[in-house]
Protein backbone atom coordinates (compact mmCIF):
# COMPACT_ATOMS: atom_id res chain seq x y z
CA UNK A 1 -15.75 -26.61 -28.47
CA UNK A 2 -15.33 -29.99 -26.40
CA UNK A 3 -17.21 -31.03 -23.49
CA UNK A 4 -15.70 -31.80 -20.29
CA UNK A 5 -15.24 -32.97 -16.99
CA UNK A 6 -12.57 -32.02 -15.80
CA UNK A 7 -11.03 -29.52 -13.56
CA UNK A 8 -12.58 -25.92 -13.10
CA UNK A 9 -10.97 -23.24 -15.30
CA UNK A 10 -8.35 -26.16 -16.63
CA UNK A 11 -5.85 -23.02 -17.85
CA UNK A 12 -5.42 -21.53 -13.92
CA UNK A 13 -6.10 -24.88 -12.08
CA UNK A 14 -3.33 -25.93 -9.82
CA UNK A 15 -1.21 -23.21 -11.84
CA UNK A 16 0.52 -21.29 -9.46
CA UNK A 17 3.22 -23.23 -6.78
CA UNK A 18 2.98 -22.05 -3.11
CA UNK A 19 5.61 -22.68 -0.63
CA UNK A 20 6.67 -25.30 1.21
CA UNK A 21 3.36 -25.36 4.05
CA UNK A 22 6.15 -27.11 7.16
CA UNK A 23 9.32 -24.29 6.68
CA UNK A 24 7.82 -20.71 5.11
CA UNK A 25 7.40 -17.65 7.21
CA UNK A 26 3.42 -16.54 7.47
CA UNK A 27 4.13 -13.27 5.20
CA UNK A 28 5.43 -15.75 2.05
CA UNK A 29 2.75 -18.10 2.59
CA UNK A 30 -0.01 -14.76 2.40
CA UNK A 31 2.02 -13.50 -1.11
CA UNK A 32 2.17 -16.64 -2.30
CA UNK A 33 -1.98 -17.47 -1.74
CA UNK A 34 -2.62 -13.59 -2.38
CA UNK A 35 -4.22 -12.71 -5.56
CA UNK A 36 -8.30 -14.68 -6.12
CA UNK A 37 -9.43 -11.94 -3.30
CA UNK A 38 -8.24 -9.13 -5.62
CA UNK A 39 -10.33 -10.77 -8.54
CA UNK A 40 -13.00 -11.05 -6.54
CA UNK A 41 -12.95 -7.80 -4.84
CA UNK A 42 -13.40 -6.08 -8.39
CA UNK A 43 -16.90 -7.12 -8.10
CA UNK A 44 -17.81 -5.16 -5.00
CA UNK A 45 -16.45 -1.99 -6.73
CA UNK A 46 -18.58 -1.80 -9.87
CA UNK A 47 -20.97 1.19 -10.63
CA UNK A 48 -23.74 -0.21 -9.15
CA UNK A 49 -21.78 0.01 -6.08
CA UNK A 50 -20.45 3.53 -7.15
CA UNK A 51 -24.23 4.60 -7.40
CA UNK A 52 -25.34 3.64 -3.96
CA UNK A 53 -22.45 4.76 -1.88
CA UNK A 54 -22.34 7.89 -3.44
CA UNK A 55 -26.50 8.47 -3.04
CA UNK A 56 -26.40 7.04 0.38
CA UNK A 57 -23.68 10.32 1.36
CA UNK A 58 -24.94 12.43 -0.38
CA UNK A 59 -28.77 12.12 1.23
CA UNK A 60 -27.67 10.83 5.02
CA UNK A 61 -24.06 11.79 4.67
CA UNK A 62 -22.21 9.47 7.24
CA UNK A 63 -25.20 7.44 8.52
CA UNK A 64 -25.10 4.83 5.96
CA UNK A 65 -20.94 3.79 7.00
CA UNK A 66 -22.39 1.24 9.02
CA UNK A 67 -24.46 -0.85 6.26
CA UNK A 68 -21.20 -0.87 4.64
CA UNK A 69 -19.37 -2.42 7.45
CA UNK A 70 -22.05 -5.21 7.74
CA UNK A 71 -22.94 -5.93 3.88
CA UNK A 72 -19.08 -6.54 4.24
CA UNK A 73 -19.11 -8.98 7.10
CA UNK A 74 -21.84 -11.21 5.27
CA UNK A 75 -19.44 -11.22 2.30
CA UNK A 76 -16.75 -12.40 4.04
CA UNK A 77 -18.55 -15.25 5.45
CA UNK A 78 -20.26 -15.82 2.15
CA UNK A 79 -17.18 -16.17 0.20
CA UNK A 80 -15.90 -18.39 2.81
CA UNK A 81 -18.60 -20.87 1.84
CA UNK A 82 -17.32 -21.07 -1.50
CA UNK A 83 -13.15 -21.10 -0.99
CA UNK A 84 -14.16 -24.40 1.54
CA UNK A 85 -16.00 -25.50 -1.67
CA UNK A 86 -13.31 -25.17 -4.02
CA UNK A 87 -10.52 -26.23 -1.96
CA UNK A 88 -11.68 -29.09 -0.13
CA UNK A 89 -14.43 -30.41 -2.94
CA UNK A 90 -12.00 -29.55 -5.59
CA UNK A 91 -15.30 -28.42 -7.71
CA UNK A 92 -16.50 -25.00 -8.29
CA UNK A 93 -19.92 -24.28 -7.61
CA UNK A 94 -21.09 -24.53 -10.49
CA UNK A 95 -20.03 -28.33 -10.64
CA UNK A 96 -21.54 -28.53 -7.39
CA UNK A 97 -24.83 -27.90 -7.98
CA UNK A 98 -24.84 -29.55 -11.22
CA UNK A 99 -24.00 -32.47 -9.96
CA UNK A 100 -27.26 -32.57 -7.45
CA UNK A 101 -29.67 -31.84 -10.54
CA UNK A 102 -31.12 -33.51 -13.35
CA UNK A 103 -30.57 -32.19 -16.60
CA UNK A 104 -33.79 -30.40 -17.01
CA UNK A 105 -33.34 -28.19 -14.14
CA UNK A 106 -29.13 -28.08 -14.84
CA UNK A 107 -30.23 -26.49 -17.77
CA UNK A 108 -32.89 -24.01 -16.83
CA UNK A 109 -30.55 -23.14 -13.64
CA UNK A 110 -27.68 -22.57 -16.24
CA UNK A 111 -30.02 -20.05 -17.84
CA UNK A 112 -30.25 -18.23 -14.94
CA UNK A 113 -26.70 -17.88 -13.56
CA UNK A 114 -26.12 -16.98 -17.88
CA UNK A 115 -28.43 -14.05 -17.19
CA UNK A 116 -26.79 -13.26 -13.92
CA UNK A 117 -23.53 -13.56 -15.94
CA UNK A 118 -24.37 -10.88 -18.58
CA UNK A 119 -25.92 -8.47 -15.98
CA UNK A 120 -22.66 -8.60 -14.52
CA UNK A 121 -20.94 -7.80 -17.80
CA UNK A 122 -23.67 -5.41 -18.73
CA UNK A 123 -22.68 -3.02 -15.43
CA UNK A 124 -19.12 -2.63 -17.04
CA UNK A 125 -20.26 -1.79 -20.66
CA UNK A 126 -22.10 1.23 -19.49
CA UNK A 127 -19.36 1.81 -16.52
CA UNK A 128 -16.51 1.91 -18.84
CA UNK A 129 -18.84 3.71 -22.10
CA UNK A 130 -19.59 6.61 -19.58
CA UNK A 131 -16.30 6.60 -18.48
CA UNK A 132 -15.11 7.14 -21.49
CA UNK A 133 -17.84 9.88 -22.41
CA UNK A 134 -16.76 11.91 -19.22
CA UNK A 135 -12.83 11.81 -20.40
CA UNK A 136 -12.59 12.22 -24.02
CA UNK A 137 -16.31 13.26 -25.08
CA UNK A 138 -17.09 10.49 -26.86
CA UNK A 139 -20.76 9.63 -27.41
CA UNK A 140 -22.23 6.87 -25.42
CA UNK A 141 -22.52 4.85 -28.39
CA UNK A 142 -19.39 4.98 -29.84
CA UNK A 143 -18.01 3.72 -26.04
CA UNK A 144 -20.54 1.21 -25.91
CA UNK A 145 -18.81 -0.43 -29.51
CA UNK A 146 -15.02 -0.03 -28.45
CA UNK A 147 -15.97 -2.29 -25.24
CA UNK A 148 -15.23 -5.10 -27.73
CA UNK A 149 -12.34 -4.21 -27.99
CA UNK A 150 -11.28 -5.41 -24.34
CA UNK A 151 -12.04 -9.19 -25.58
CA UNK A 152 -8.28 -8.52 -27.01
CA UNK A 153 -7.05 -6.94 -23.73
CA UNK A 154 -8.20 -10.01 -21.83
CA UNK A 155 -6.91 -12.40 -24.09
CA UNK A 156 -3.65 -10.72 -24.19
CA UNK A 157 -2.98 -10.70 -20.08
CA UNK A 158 -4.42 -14.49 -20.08
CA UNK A 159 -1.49 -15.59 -22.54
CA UNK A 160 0.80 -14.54 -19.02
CA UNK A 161 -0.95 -16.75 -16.35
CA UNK A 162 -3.40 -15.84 -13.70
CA UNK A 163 -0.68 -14.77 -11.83
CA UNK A 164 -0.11 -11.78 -13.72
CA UNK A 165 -3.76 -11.19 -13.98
CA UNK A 166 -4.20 -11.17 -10.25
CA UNK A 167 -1.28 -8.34 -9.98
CA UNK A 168 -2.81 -6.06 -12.41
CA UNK A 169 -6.23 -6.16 -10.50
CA UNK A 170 -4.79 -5.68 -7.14
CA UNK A 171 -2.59 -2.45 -8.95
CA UNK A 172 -5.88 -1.36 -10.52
CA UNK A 173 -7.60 -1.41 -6.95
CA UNK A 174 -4.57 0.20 -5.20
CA UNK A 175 -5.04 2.51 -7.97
CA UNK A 176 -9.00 3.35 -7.15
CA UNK A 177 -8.04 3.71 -3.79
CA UNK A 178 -5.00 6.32 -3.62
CA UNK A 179 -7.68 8.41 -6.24
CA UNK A 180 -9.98 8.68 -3.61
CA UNK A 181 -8.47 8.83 -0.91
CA UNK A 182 -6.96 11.85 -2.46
CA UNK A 183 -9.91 13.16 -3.11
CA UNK A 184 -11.24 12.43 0.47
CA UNK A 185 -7.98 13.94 2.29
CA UNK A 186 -8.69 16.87 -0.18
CA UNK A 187 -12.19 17.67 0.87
CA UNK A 188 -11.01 17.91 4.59
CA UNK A 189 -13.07 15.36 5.87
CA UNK A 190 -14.81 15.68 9.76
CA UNK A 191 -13.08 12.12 10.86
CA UNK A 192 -15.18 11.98 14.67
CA UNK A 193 -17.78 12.24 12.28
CA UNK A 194 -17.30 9.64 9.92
CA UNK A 195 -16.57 7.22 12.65
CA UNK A 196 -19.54 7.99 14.70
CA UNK A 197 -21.34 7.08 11.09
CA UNK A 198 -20.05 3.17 11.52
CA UNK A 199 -21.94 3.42 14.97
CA UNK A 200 -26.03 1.62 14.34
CA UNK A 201 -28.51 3.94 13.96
CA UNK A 202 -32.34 4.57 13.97
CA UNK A 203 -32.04 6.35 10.81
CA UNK A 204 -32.82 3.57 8.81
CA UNK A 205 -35.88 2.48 9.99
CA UNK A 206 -37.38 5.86 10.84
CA UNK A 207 -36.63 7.10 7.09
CA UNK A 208 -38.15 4.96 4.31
CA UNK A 209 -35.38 6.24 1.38
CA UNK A 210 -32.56 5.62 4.06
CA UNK A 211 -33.56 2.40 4.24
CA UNK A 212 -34.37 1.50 0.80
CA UNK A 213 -30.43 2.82 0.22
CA UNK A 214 -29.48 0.55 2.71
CA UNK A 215 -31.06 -2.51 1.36
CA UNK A 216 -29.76 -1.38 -1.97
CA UNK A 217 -26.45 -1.25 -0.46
CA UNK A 218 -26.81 -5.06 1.48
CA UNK A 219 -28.65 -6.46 -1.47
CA UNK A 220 -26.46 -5.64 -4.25
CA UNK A 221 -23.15 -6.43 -2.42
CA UNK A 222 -23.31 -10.24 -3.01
CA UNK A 223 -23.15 -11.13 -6.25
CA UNK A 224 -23.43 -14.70 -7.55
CA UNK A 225 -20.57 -14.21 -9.91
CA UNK A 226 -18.50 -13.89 -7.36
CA UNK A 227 -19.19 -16.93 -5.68
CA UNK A 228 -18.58 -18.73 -8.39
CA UNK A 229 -15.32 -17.37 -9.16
CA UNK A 230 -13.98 -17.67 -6.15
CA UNK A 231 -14.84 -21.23 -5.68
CA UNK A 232 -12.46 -21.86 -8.73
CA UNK A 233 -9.89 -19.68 -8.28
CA UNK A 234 -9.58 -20.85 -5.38
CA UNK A 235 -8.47 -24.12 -6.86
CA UNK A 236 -5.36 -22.13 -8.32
CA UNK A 237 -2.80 -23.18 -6.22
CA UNK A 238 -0.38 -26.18 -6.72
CA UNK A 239 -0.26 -28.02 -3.59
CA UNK A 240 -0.70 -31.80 -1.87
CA UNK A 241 -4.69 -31.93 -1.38
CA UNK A 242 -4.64 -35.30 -0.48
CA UNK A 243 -2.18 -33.85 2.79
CA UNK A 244 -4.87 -32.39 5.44
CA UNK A 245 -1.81 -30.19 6.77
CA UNK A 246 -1.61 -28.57 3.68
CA UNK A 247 -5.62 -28.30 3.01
CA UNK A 248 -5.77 -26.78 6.15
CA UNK A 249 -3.24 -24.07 5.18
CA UNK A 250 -4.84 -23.56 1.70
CA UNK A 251 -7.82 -22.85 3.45
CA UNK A 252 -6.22 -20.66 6.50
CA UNK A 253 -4.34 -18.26 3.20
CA UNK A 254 -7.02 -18.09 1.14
CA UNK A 255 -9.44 -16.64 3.84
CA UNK A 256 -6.68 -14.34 4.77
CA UNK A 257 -6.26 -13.56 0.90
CA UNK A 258 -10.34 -13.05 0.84
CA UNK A 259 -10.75 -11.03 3.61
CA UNK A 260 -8.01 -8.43 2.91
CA UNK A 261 -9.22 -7.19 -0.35
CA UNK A 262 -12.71 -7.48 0.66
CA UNK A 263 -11.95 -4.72 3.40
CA UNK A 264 -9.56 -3.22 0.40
CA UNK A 265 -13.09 -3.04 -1.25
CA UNK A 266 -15.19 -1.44 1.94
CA UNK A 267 -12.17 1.33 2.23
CA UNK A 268 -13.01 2.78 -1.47
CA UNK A 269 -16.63 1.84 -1.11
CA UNK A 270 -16.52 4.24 2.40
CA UNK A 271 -14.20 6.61 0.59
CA UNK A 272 -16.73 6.67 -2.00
CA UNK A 273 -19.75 6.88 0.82
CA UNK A 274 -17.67 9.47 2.78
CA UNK A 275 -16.76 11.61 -0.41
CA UNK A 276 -20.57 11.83 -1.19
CA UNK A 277 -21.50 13.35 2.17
CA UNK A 278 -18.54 15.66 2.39
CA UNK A 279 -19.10 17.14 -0.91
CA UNK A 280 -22.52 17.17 -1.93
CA UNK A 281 -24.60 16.45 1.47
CA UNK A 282 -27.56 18.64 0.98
CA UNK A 283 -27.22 19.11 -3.14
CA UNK A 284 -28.64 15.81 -3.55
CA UNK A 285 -29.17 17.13 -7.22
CA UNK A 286 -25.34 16.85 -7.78
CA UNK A 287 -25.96 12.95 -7.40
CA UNK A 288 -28.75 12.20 -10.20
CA UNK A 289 -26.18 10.07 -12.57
CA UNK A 290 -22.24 9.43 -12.97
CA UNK A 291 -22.04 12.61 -15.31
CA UNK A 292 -23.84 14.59 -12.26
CA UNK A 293 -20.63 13.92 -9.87
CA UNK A 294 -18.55 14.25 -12.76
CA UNK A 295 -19.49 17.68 -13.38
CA UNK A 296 -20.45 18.90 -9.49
CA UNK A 297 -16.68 17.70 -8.68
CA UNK A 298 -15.21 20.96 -10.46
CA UNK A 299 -18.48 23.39 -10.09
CA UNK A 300 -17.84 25.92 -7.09
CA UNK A 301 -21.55 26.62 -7.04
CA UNK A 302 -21.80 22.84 -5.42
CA UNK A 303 -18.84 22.27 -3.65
CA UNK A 304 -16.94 25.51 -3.35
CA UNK A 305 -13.34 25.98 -3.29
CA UNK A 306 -12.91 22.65 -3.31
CA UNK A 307 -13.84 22.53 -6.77
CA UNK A 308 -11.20 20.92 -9.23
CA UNK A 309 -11.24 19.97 -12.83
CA UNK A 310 -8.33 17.31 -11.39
CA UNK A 311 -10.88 15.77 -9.25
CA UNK A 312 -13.30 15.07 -11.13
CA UNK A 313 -11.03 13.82 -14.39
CA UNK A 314 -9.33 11.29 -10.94
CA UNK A 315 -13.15 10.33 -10.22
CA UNK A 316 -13.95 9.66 -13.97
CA UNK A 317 -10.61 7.71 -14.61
CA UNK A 318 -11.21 5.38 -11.42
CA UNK A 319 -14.50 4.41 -13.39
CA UNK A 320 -13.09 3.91 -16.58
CA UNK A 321 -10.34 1.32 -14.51
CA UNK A 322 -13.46 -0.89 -12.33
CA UNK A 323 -15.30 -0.98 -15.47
CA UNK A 324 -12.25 -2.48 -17.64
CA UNK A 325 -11.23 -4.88 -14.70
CA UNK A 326 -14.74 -5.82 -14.10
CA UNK A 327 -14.24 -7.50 -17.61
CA UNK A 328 -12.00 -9.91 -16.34
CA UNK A 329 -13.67 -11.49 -13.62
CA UNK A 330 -17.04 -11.66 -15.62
CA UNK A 331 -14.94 -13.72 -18.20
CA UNK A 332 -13.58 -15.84 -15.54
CA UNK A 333 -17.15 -16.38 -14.02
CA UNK A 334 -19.12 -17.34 -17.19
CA UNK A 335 -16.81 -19.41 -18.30
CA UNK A 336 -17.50 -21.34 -14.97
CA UNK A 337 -21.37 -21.27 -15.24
CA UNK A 338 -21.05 -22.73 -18.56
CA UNK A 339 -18.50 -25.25 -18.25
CA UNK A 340 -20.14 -26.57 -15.23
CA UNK A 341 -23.57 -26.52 -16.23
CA UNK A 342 -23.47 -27.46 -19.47
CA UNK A 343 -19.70 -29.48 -19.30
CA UNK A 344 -18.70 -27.44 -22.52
CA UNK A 345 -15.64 -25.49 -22.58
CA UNK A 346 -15.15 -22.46 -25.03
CA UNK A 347 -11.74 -20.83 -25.15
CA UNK A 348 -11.93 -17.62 -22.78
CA UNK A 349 -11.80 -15.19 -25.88
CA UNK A 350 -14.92 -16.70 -27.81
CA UNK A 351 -16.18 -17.24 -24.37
CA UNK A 352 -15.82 -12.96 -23.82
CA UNK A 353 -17.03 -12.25 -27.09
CA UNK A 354 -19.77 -14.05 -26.78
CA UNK A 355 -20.89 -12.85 -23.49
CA UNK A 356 -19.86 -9.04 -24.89
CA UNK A 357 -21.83 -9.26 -28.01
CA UNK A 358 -25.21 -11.16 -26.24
CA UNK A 359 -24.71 -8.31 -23.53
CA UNK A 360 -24.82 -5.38 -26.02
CA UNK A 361 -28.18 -6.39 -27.69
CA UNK A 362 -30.46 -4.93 -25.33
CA UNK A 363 -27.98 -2.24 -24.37
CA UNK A 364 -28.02 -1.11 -28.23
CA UNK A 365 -31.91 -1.69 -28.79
CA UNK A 366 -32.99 0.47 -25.52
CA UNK A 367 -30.70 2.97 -26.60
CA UNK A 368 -32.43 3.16 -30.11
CA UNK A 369 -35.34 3.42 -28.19
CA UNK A 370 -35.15 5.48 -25.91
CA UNK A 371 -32.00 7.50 -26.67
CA UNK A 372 -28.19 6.95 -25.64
CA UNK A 373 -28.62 8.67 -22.36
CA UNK A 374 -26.57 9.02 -19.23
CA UNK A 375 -29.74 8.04 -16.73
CA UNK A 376 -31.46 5.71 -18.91
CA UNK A 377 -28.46 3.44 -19.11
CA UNK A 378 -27.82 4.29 -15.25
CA UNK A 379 -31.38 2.74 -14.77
CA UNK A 380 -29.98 0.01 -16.78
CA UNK A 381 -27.58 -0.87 -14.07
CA UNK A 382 -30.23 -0.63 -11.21
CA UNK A 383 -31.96 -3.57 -13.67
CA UNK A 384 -29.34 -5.45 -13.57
CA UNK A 385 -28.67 -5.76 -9.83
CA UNK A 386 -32.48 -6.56 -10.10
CA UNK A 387 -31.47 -9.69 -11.99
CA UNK A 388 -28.90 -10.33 -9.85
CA UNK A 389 -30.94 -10.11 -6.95
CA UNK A 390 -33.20 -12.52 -9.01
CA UNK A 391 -30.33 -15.38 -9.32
CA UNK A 392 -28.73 -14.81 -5.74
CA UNK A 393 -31.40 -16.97 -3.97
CA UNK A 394 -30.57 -20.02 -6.01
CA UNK A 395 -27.03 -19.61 -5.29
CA UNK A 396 -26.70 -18.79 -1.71
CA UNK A 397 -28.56 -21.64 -0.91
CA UNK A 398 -27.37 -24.99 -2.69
CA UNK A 399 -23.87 -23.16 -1.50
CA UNK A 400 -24.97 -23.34 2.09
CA UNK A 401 -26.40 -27.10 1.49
CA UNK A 402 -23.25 -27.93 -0.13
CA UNK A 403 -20.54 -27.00 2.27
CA UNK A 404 -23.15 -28.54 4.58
CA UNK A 405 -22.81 -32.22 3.15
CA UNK A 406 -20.25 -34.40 4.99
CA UNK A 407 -19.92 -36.42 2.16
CA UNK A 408 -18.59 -34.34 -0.04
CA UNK A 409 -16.75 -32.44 2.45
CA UNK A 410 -15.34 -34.10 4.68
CA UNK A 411 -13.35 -33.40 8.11
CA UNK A 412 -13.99 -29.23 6.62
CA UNK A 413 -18.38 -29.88 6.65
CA UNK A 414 -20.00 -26.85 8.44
CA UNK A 415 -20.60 -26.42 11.74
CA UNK A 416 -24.43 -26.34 12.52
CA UNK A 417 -23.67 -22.86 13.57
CA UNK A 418 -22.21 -21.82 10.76
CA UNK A 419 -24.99 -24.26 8.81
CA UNK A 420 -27.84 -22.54 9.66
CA UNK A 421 -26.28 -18.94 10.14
CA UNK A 422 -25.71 -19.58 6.64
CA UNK A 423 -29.24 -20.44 5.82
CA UNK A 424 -30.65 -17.22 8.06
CA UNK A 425 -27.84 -14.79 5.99
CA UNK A 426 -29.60 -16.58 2.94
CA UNK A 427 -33.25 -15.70 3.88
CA UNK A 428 -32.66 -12.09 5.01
CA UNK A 429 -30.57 -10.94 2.16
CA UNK A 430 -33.31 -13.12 0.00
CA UNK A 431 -36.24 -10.76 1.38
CA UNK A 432 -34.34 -7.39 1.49
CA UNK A 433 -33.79 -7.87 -2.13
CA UNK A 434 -37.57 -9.26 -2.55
CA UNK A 435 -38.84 -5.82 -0.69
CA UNK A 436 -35.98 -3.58 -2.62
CA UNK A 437 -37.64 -5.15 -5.78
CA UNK A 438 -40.81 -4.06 -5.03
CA UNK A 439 -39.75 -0.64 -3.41
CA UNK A 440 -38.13 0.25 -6.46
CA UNK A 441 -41.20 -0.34 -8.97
């Protein structure tokens, strides 16, 4: 353990050469930036996502399309905020903020993004534990336990660069998608139908559940860990910063790089959406948990001939995939929060056991509790997006102050526009999670 100053993520800082910014064609320029977006894409994928997609089709089938479209918009502009950050700051956003407090309140805010952090790593525990429950039987428990196990997987793919990293994520979302999109093309979707659902409607104010989905679906979409990630990764790439030509182009890719997989990550969220209310629109029973899905997938008595054990084994692999990659990027981000909150630095496999072992605590005593069941560790996700939602605020903000700040950036300092549009995204997605807090207890 050493404590540090240093770059962000000093293993994948400046580690990956892009081409020449005055003679390469657009397309090499795009590969060659391509990659952070994937990482950061994971994170609008993971069951909590699963859960609300699939219970906003199944109760209001297409309706719900077009909260997708727009959570998706403000993440795009939100993770904008942070690439600017890390590319023209050089400093994650973690380093950021630290720098602007005094240690009492560095501490206590490190604290909070910590919690954040393990929520995070908490939604791919029970992701990947019922994953593997639904596939080879094995008790919640026992899948819970071999989740420390992927502390060796990670360590293994880090030993072969970020690069590497960043093309098994984008394979295991390519992956995620051609599985449901199967499944979609499969159930013989009504297409005039699903497009008229990315059209506004009343719905969601008329109908109180409709809209609590909906606020689940805008609240939960930005996460802090993502922010933070992506203001570091985005500091990846080996290039001249101190030429504003080539800033300028870092900045220009890795928006383009962003904004890709995050509509990569709307696609299998609407796939997800559209499966829900193609299959099990009006059998809203079929949708109580993960295992519910599982099982209504390849029951005729809920979805007819389209019934297939395939399908749902497809539908239960795809989770067992997010949840495993998910493990990755909550690595990446915690190791961020604590190295620039705290300047220590931990290797990235202590750093993942750690974070694995404080994360199954609760997980293992609410199960002794309780029981090792499917819903009450389902319920256990919905708390953690409520601790999310909880850290978000204190995030969004300082981000928005940050990139606001000529002084630390520059010629690239916001636009008032984009300034206080950034402030107003803050406040509303600040209140719908505030009133989806209190709508849910």
């Amino acid at each position: 353990m050493s404590k540090t100053n240093e770059k962000s993520l000093a293993e994948i800082n400046e580690s990956v050469a892009v081409p020449d910014v005055y003679q390469t064609a657009f397309w090499q320029k795009f590969l060659a930036y391509s990659g952070p977006g994937a990482l950061v894409a994971v994170g609008y994928m993971d069951p909590g996502n699963w859960l609300t997609s699939l219970a906003g089709g199944g109760q209001f089938q297409y309706h719900l399309l077009t909260v997708l479209a727009l959570a998706i918009i403000v993440a795009m502009f939100m993770q904008m905020l942070a690439i600017k950050l890390g590319v023209v700051a050089r400093q994650d956003l973690a380093q950021a903020i630290a720098a602007q407090l005094p240690k009492p309140w560095r501490y206590a805010a490190w604290i909070l993004n910590e919690v954040a952090m393990m929520a995070t790593d908490l939604t791919g525990v029970i992701g990947t534990a019922i994953a593997l429950k639904l596939l080879f039987g094995l008790p919640l428990l026992a899948g819970i336990l071999l989740t420390i196990g992927d502390v060796l997987v990670v360590l293994l793919f880090l030993r072969f660069g970020i690069r590497r990293i960043e093309f098994m994520v984008l394979a295991a979302i390519l992956t995620v998608g051609i599985i449901f999109g199967l499944e979609v093309g499969r159930a013989h979707v009504n297409s005039s139908a699903v497009l008229a659902g990315l059209l506004p409607t009343s719905l969601i104010f008329k109908n109180h559940t409709a809209l609590v989905l909906s606020l689940g679906i805008l609240g939960a979409t930005i996460m802090p860990h993502n922010l933070y990630l992506h203001s570091s990764l985005a500091q990846s790439r080996r290039y001249d910063y101190h030429d504003p030509k080539q800033v300028h182009e870092a900045l220009r890719f890795a928006n383009w790089d962003s904004n890709v997989h995050l509509v990569a990550a709307f696609l299998i969220n609407a796939l997800l959406l559209v499966l829900g209310g193609t299959l099990f629109f009006g059998h809203s029973h079929a949708l109580a948990s993960l295992q519910a899905v599982f099982n209504g997938l390849k029951s005729t008595a809920v979805v007819g001939s389209l019934a297939s054990p395939m399908m749902s084994w497809l539908f239960a692999f795809a989770l067992l995939i997010t949840g495993l990659i998910s493990s990755i990027t909550s690595t990446l981000a915690g190791q961020i929060v604590m190295e620039g909150y705290l300047h220590i630095r931990l290797p990235l496999w202590q750093r993942r056991l750690l974070t694995r072992l404080v994360t199954l605590i609760p997980i293992i005593i609410i199960g002794c509790l309780v029981g090792f069941q499917d819903q009450t560790f389902e319920n256990l996700i919905i708390y953690a997006q409520v601790a999310l939602s909880v850290a978000l605020p204190f995030t969004l903000f300082p981000m928005v102050k940050l990139t606001s700040n000529p002084q630390l950036m520059g010629a690239h300092v916001n636009r008032w526009w984009t300034t206080w549009g950034g402030y107003a995204l803050a406040g509303i997605i600040t209140i719908l999670n505030i009133y989806l807090i209190i709508a849910m207890f």
